[in-house]
C-alpha atoms as a PDB file:
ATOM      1  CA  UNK A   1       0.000   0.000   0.000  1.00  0.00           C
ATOM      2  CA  UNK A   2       1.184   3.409  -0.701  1.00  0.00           C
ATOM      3  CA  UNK A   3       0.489   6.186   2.008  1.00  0.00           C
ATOM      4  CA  UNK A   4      -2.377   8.462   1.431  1.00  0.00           C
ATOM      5  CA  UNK A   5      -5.653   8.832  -1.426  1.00  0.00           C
ATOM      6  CA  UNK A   6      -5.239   9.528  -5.200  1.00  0.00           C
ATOM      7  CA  UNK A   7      -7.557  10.764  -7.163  1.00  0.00           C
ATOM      8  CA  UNK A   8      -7.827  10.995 -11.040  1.00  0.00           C
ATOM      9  CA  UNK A   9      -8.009  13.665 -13.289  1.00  0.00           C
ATOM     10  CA  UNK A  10      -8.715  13.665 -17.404  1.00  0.00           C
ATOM     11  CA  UNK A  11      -5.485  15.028 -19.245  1.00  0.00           C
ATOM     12  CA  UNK A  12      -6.162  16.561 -22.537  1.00  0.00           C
ATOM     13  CA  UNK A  13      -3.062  18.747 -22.835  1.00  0.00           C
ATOM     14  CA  UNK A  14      -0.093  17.561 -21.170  1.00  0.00           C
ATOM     15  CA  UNK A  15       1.337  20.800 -20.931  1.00  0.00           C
ATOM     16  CA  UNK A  16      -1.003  21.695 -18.172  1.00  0.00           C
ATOM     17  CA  UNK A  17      -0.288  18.834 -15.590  1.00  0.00           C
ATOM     18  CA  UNK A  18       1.760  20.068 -12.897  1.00  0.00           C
ATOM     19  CA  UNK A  19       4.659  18.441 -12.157  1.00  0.00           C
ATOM     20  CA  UNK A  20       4.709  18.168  -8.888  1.00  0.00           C
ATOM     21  CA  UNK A  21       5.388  15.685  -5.654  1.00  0.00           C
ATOM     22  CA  UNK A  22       1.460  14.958  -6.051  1.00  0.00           C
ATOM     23  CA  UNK A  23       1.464  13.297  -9.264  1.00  0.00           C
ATOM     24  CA  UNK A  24       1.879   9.664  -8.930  1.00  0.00           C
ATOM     25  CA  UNK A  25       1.140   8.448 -12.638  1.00  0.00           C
ATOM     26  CA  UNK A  26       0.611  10.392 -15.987  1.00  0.00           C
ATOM     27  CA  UNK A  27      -0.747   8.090 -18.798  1.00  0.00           C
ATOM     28  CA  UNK A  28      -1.143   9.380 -22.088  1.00  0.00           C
ATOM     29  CA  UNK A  29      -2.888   8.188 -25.148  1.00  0.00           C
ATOM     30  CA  UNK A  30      -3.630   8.653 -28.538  1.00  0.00           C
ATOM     31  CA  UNK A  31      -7.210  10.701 -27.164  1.00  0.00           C
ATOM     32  CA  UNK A  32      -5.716  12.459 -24.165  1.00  0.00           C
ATOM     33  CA  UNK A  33      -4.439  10.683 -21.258  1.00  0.00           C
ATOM     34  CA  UNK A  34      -4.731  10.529 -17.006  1.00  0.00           C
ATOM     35  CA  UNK A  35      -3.124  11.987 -14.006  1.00  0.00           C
ATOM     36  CA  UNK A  36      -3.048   9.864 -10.634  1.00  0.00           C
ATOM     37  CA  UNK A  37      -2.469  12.855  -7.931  1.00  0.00           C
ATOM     38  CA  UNK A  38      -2.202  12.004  -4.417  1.00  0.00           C
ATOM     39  CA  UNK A  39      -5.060  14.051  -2.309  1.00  0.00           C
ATOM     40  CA  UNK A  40      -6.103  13.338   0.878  1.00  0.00           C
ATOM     41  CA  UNK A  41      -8.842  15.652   1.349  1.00  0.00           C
ATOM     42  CA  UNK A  42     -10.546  13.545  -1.702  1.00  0.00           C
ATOM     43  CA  UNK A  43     -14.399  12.647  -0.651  1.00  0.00           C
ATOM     44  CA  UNK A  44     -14.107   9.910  -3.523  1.00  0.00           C
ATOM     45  CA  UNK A  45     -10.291   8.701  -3.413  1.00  0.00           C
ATOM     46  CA  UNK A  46      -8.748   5.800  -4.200  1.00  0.00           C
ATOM     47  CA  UNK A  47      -5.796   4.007  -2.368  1.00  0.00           C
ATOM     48  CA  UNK A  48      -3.081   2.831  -4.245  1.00  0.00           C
ATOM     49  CA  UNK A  49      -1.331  -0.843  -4.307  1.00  0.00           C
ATOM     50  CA  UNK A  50       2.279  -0.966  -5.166  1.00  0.00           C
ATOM     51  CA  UNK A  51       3.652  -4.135  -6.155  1.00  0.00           C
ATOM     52  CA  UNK A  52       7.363  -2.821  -7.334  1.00  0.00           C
ATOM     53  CA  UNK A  53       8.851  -3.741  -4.234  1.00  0.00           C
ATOM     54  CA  UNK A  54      10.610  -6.071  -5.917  1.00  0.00           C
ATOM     55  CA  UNK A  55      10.870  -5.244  -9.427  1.00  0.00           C
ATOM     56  CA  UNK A  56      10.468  -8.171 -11.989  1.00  0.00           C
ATOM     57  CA  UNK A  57      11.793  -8.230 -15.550  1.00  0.00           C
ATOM     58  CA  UNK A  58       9.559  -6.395 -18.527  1.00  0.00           C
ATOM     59  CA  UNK A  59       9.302  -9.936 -20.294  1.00  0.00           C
ATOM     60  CA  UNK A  60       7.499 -11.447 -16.866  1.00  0.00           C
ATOM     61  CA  UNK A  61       4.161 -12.331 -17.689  1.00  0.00           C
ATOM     62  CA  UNK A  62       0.933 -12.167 -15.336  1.00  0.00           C
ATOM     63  CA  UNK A  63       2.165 -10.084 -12.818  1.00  0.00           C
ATOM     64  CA  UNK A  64      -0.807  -7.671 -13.201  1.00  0.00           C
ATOM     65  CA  UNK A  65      -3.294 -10.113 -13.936  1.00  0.00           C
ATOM     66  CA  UNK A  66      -2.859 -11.768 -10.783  1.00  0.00           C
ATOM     67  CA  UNK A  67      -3.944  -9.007  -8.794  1.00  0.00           C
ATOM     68  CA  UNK A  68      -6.494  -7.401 -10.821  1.00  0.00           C
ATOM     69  CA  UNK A  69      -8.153 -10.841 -11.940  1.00  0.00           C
ATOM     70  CA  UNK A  70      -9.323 -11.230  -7.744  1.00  0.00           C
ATOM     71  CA  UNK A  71     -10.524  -7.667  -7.567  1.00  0.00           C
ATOM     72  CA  UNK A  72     -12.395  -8.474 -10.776  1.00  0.00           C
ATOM     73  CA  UNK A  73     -14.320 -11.433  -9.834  1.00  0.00           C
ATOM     74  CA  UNK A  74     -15.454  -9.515  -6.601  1.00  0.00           C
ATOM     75  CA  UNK A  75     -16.335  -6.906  -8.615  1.00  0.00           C
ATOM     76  CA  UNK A  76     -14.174  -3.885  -7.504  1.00  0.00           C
ATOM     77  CA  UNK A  77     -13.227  -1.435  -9.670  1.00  0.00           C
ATOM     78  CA  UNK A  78      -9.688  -0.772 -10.537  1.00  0.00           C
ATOM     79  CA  UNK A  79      -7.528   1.589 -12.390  1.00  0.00           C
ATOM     80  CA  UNK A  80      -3.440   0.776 -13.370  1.00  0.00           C
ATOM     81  CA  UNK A  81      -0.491   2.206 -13.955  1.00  0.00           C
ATOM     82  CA  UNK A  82       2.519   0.790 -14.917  1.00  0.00           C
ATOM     83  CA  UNK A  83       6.264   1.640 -14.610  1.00  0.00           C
ATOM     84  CA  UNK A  84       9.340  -0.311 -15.312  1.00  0.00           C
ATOM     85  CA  UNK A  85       9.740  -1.048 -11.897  1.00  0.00           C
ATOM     86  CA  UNK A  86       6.022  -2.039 -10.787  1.00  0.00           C
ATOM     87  CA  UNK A  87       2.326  -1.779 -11.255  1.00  0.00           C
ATOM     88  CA  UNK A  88       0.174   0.537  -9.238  1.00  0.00           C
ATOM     89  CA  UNK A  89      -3.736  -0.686  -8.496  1.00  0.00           C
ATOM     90  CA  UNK A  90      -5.818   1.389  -7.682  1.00  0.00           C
ATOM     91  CA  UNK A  91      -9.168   0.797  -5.689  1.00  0.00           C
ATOM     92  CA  UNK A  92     -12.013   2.912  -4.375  1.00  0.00           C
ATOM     93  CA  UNK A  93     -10.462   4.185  -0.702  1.00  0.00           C
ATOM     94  CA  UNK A  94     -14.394   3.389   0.612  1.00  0.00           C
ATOM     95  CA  UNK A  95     -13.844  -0.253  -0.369  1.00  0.00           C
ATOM     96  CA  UNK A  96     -10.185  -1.038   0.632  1.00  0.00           C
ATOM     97  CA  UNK A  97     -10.364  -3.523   3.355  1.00  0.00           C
ATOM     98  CA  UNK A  98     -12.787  -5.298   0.995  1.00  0.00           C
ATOM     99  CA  UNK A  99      -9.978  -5.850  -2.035  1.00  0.00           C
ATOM    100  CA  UNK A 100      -7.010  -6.310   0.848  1.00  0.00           C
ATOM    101  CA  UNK A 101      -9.024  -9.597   2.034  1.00  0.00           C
ATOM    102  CA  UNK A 102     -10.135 -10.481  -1.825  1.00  0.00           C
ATOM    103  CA  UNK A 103      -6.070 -10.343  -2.663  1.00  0.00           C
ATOM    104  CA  UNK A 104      -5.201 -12.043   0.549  1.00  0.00           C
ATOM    105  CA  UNK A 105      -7.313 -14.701  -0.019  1.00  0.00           C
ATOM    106  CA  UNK A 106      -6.150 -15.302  -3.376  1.00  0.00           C
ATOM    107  CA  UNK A 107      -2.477 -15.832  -1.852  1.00  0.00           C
ATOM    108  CA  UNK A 108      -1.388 -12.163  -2.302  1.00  0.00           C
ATOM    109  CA  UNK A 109       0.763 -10.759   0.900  1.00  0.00           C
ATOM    110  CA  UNK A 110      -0.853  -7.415   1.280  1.00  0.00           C
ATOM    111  CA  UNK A 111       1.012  -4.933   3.707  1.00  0.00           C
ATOM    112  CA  UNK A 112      -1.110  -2.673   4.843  1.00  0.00           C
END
């Protein structure tokens, strides 16, 4: 678990996002893009999972599927990010201890 709530903001021109120790994640795409910014105050936030801890080689497959595949077949929402170091998962703050005992039952070590 990362420290704090996140929420996420639509990113249509890239020069506007403030670069700043908020900012978790910036994705872009070919229609505009998403910024993961850590706020607290958020009524609606999300918490983030990290699992870079340890990072694992590019070529690694179903390192993200293994977490999000759980949260998906209890139904929790999710948004991702990905780095070369790690995945982030995000879930909705409200139903966090919910996806902590989905992953821990599927085997996941979740540190909260």
């Amino acid at each position: 678990m990362l420290e704090g709530r996140f929420v996420l903001e639509r990113v249509s021109d890239v020069r506007k996002v403030a670069l700043e120790s908020s900012l978790l994640a910036l994705v872009l795409g070919p229609d505009g893009g998403a910024a993961m910014r850590r706020d607290d105050t958020a009524k609606d936030g999300w918490a983030a999972l990290w699992n870079g801890d340890d990072a694992h080689d590019p070529e690694t497959t179903g390192m993200l599927s293994a977490v999000v595949a759980p949260l998906a077949a209890g139904e929790l929402p999710v948004w991702t990010a990905a780095s070369y170091d790690g995945d982030l998962v995000l879930v909705p703050a409200a139903r966090l201890a919910e996806a902590v005992g989905v992953l821990r039952r599927a085997g996941h070590q979740v540190t909260v």
